[in-house]
N, C-alpha and C. Protein backbone atom coordinates (compact mmCIF):
# COMPACT_ATOMS: atom_id res chain seq x y z
N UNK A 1 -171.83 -54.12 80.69
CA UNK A 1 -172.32 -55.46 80.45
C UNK A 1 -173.79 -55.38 80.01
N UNK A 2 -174.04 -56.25 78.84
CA UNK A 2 -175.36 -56.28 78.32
C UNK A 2 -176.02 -57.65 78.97
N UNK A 3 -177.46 -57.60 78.96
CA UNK A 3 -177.90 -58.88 79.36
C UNK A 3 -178.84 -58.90 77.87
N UNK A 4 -178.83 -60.48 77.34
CA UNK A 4 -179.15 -60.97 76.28
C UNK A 4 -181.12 -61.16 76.44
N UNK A 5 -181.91 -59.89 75.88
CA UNK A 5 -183.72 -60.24 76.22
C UNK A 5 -184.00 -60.72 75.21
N UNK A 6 -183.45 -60.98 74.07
CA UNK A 6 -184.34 -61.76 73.19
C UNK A 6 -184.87 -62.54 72.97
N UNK A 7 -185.76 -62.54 72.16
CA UNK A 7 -187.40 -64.02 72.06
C UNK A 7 -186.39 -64.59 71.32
N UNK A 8 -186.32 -65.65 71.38
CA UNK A 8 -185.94 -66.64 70.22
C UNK A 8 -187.09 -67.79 69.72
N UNK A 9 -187.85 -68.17 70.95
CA UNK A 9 -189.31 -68.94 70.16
C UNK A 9 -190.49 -68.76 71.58
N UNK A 10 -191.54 -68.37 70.45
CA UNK A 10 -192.95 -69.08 71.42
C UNK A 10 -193.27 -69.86 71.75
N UNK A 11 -194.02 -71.00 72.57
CA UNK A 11 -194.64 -71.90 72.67
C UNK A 11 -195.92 -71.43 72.50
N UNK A 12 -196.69 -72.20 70.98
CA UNK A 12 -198.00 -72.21 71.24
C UNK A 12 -199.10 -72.17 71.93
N UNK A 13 -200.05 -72.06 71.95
CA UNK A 13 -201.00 -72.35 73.05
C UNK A 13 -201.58 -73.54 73.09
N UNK A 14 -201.66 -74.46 73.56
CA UNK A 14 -201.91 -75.96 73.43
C UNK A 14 -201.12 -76.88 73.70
N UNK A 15 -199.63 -76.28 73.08
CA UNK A 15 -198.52 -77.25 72.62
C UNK A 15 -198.16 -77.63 73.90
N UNK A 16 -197.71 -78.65 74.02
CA UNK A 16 -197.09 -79.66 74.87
C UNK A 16 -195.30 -79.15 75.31
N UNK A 17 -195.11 -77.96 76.31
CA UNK A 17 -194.01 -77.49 76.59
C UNK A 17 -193.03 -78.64 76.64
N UNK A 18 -193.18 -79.50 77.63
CA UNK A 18 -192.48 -80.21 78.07
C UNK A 18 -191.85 -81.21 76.86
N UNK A 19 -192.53 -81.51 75.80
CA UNK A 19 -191.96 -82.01 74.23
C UNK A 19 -191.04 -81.26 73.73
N UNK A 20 -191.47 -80.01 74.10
CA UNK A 20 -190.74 -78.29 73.11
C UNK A 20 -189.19 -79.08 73.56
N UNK A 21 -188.91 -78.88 75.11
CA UNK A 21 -187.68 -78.71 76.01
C UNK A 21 -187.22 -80.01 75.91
N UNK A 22 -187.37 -81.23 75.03
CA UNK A 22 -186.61 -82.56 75.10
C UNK A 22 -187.20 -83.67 75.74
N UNK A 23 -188.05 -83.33 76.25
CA UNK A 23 -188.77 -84.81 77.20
C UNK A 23 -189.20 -85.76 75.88
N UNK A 24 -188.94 -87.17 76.67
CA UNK A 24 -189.56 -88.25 75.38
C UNK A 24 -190.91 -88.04 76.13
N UNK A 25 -191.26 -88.34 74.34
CA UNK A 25 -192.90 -88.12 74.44
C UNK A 25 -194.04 -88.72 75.37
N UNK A 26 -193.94 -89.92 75.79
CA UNK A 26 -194.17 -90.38 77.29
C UNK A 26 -194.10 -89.57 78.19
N UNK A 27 -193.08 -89.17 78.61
CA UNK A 27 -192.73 -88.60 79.72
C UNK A 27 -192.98 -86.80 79.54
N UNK A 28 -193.35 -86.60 78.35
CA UNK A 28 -193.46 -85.37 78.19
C UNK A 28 -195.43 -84.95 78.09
N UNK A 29 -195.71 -86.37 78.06
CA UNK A 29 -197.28 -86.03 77.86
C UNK A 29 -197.74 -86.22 79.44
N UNK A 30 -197.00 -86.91 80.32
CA UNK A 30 -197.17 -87.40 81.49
C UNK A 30 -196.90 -85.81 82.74
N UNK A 31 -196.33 -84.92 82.14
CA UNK A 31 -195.71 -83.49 82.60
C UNK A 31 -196.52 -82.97 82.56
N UNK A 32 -197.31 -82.72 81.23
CA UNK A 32 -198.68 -82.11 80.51
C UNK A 32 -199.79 -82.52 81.56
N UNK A 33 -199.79 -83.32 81.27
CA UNK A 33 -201.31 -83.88 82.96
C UNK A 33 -200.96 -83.33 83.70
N UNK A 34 -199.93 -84.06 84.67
CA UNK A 34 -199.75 -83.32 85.87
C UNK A 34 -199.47 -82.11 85.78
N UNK A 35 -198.98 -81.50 85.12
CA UNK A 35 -198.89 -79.69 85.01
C UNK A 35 -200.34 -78.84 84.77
N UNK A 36 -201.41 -79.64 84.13
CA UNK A 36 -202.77 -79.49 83.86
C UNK A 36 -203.34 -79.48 85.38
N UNK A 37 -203.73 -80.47 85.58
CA UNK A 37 -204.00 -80.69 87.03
C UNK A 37 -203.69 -79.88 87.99
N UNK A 38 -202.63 -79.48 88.12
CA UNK A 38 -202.21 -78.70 89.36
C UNK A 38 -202.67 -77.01 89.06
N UNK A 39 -202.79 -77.13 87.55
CA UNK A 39 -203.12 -75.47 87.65
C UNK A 39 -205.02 -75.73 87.92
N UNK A 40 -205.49 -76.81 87.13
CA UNK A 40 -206.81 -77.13 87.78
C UNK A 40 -207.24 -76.55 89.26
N UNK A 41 -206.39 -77.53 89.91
CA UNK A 41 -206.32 -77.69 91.48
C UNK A 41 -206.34 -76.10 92.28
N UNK A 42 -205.15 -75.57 91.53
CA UNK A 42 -204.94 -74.44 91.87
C UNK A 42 -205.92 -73.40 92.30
N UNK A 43 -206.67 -73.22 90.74
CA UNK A 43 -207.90 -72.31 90.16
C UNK A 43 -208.82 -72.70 91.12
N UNK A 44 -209.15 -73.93 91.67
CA UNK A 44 -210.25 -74.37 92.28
C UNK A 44 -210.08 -73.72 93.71
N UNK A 45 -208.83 -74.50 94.36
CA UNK A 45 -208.66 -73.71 95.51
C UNK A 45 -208.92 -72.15 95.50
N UNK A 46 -208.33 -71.20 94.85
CA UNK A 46 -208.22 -69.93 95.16
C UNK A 46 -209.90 -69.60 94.88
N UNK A 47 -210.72 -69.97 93.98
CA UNK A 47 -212.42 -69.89 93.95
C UNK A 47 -213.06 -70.18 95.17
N UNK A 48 -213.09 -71.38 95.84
CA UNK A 48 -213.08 -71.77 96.55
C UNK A 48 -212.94 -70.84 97.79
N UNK A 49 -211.58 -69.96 98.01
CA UNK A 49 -210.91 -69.22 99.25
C UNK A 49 -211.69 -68.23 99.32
N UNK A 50 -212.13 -67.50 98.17
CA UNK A 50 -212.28 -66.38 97.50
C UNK A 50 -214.08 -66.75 98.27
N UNK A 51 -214.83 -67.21 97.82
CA UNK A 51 -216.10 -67.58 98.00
C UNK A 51 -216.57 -66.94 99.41
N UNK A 52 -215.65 -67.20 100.69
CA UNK A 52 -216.39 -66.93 101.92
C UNK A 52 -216.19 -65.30 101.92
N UNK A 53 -214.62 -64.47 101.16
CA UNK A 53 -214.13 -63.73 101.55
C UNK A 53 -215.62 -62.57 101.14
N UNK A 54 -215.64 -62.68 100.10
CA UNK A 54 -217.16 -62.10 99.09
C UNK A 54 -218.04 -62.10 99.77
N UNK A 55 -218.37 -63.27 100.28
CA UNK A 55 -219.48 -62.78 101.28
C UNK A 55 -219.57 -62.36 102.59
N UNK A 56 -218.76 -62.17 103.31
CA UNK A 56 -218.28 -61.57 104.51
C UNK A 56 -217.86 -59.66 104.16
N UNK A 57 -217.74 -59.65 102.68
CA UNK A 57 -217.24 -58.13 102.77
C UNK A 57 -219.00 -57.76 102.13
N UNK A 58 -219.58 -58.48 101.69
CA UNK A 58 -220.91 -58.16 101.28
C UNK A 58 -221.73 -57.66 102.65
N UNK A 59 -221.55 -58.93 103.76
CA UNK A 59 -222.55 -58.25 104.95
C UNK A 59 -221.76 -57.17 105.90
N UNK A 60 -221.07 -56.15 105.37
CA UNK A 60 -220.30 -55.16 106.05
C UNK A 60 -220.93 -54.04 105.51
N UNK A 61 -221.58 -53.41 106.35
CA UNK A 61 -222.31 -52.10 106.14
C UNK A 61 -221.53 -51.09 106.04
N UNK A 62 -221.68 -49.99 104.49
CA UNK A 62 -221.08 -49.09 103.98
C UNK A 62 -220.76 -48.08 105.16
């Protein structure tokens, strides 16, 4: 048994996935935000987590 890896299309960089896959355009620009946002959110948190860890391994003597 073969399993099928082929590309058949890219999504741009910019492009609006959720348009690509059938969403009406409303509802597909409304995906785009909230899918924006949450990777926002995301990035912030883990900076954020990251911030105390850096400085706690900074005051640890070699």
């Amino acid at each position: 048994m073969t399993i099928d890896t082929k590309i058949r299309h890219v999504t741009k960089s910019g492009a609006n996935l959720f348009r690509e896959l059938g969403f009406a355009p409303d509802e597909a620009e409304r995906f785009q935000a909230e899918s924006t946002q949450k990777i926002k959110d995301t990035k912030a948190l883990k900076a954020d987590s990251a911030g105390p860890h850096r400085a706690r391994a900074a005051q640890i003597p070699p």
